[in-house]
Protein backbone atom coordinates (compact mmCIF):
# COMPACT_ATOMS: atom_id res chain seq x y z
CA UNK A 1 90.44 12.73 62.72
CA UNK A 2 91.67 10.52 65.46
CA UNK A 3 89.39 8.07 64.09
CA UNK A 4 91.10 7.82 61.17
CA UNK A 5 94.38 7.81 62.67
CA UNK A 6 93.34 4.88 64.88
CA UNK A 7 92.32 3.12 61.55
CA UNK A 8 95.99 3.43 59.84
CA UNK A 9 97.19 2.46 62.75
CA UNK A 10 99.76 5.33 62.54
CA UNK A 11 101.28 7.53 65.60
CA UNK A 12 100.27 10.88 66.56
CA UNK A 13 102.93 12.89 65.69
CA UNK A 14 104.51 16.19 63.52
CA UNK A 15 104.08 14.26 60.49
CA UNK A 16 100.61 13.37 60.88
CA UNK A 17 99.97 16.73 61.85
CA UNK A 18 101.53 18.11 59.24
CA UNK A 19 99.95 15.69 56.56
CA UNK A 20 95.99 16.93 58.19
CA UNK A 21 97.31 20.35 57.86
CA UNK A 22 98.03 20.01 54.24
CA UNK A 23 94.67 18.60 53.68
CA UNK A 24 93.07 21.42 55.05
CA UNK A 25 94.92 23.64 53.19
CA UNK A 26 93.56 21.99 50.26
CA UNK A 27 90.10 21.93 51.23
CA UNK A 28 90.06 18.49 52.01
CA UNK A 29 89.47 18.46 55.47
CA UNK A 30 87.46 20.98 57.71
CA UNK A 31 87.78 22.29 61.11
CA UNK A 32 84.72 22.56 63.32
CA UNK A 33 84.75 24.56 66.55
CA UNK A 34 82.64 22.79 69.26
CA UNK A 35 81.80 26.20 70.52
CA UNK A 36 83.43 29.67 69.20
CA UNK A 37 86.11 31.14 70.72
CA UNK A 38 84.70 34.02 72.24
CA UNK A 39 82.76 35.44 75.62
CA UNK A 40 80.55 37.80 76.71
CA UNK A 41 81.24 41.11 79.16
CA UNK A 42 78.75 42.09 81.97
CA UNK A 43 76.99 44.33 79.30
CA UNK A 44 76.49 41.50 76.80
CA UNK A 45 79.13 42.67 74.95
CA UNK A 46 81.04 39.94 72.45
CA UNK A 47 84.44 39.46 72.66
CA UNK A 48 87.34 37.05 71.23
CA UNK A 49 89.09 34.69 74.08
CA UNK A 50 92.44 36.09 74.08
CA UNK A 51 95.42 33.68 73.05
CA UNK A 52 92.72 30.81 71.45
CA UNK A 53 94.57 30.73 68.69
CA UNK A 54 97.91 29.58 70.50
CA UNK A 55 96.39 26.58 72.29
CA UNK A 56 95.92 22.83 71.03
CA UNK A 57 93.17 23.16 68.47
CA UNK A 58 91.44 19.67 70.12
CA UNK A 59 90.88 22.21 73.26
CA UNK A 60 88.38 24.35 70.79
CA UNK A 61 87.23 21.48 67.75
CA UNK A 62 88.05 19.04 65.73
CA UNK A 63 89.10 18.27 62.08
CA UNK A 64 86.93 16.06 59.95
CA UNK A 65 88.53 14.22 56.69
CA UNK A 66 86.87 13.68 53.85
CA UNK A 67 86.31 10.40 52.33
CA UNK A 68 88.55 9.98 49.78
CA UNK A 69 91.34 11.26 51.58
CA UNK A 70 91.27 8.93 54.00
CA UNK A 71 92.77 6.61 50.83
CA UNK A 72 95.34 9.39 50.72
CA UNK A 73 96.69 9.40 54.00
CA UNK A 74 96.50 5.15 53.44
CA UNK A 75 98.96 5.83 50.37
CA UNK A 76 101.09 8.69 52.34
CA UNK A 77 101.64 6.03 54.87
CA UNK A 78 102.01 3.17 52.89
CA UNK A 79 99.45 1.68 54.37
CA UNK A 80 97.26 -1.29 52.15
CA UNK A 81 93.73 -0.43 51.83
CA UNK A 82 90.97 -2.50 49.98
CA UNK A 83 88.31 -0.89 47.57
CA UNK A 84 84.85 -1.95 47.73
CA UNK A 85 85.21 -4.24 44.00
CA UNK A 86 88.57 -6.06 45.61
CA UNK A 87 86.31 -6.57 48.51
CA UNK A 88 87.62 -10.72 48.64
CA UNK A 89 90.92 -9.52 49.67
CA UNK A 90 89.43 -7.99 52.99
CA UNK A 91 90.17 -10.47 55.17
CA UNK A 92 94.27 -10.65 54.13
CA UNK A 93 94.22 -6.97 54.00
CA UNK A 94 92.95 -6.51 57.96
CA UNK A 95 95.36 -9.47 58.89
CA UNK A 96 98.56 -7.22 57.48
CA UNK A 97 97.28 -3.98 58.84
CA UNK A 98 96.48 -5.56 62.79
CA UNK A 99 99.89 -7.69 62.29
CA UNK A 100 102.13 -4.27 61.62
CA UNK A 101 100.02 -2.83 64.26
CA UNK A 102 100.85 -5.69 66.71
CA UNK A 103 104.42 -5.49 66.29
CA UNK A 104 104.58 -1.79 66.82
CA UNK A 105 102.70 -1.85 69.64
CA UNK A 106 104.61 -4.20 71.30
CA UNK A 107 108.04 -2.93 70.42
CA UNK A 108 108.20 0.18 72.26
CA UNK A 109 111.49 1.67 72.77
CA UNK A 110 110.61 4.88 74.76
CA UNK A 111 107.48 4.84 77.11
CA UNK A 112 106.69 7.98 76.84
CA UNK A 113 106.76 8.52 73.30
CA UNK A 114 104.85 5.15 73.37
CA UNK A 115 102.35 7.01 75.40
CA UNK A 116 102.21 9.88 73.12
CA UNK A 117 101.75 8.50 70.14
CA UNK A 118 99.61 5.22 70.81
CA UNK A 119 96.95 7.46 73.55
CA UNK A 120 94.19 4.98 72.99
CA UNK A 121 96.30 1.85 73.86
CA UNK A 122 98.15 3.51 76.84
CA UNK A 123 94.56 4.31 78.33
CA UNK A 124 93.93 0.86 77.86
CA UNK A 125 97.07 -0.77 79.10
CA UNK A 126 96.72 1.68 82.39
CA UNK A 127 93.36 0.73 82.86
CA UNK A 128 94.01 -2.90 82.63
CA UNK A 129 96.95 -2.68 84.90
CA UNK A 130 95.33 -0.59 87.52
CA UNK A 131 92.50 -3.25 87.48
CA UNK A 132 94.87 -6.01 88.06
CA UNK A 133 97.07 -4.15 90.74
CA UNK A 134 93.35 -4.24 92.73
CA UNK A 135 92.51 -7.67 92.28
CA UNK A 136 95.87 -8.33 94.20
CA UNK A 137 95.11 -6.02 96.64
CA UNK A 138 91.91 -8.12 97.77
């Protein structure tokens, strides 16, 4: 899922949550548990975690979209996308989608919503800085 969000170059936030949501309500996207929310007792006994359900569902799985929803998500957003037949239009298409990205990434008004929303990019700026506050230091 955060694949895809990466991709639209969208932020992570209520809306996008509540756009997956709706696609899983629909049957267009599924949730898949890593491992299921439950333990054993001393006797072998199986038993539900208490309070999973209440806790960020990325701590338990994670939600895979379909295919063609991906396109709807593109369209929710307004985001261009190119179809495999307009295929010579590829090239213009990526250039509008990194230049939006660009400028949104570079614009940010609040550093911590920045943060939030962009997760991949902050790791990377923080990472880039901490490597540069080194070289100084030698």
């Amino acid at each position: 899922m955060d694949e895809v969000r990466q991709q639209l170059h969208v932020p992570l936030d209520a809306l996008w949550e509540q756009r997956v949501l709706e696609l899983e309500m629909h049957g267009l996207a599924s949730f898949s548990f890593y491992v299921p929310p439950i333990t054993y007792d001393e006797d072998g006994n199986e038993y539900e975690i208490p309070g999973w359900q209440d806790e960020p569902r990325e701590h338990w799985g994670s939600v895979n979209i379909h295919a063609p929803e991906v396109l709807k998500l593109a369209d929710l957003y307004g985001r261009p996308y190119v179809r495999l037949e307009e295929s010579p239009a590829l090239f213009a298409h990526w250039q509008l989608v990194q230049a939006e990205s660009e400028a949104r990434l570079h614009a940010p008004h609040d550093i911590a919503q920045w943060e939030r929303e962009w997760q991949e990019h902050a790791m990377v700026f923080r990472a880039k800085w901490a490597q540069a506050e080194d070289e100084e230091g030698d």
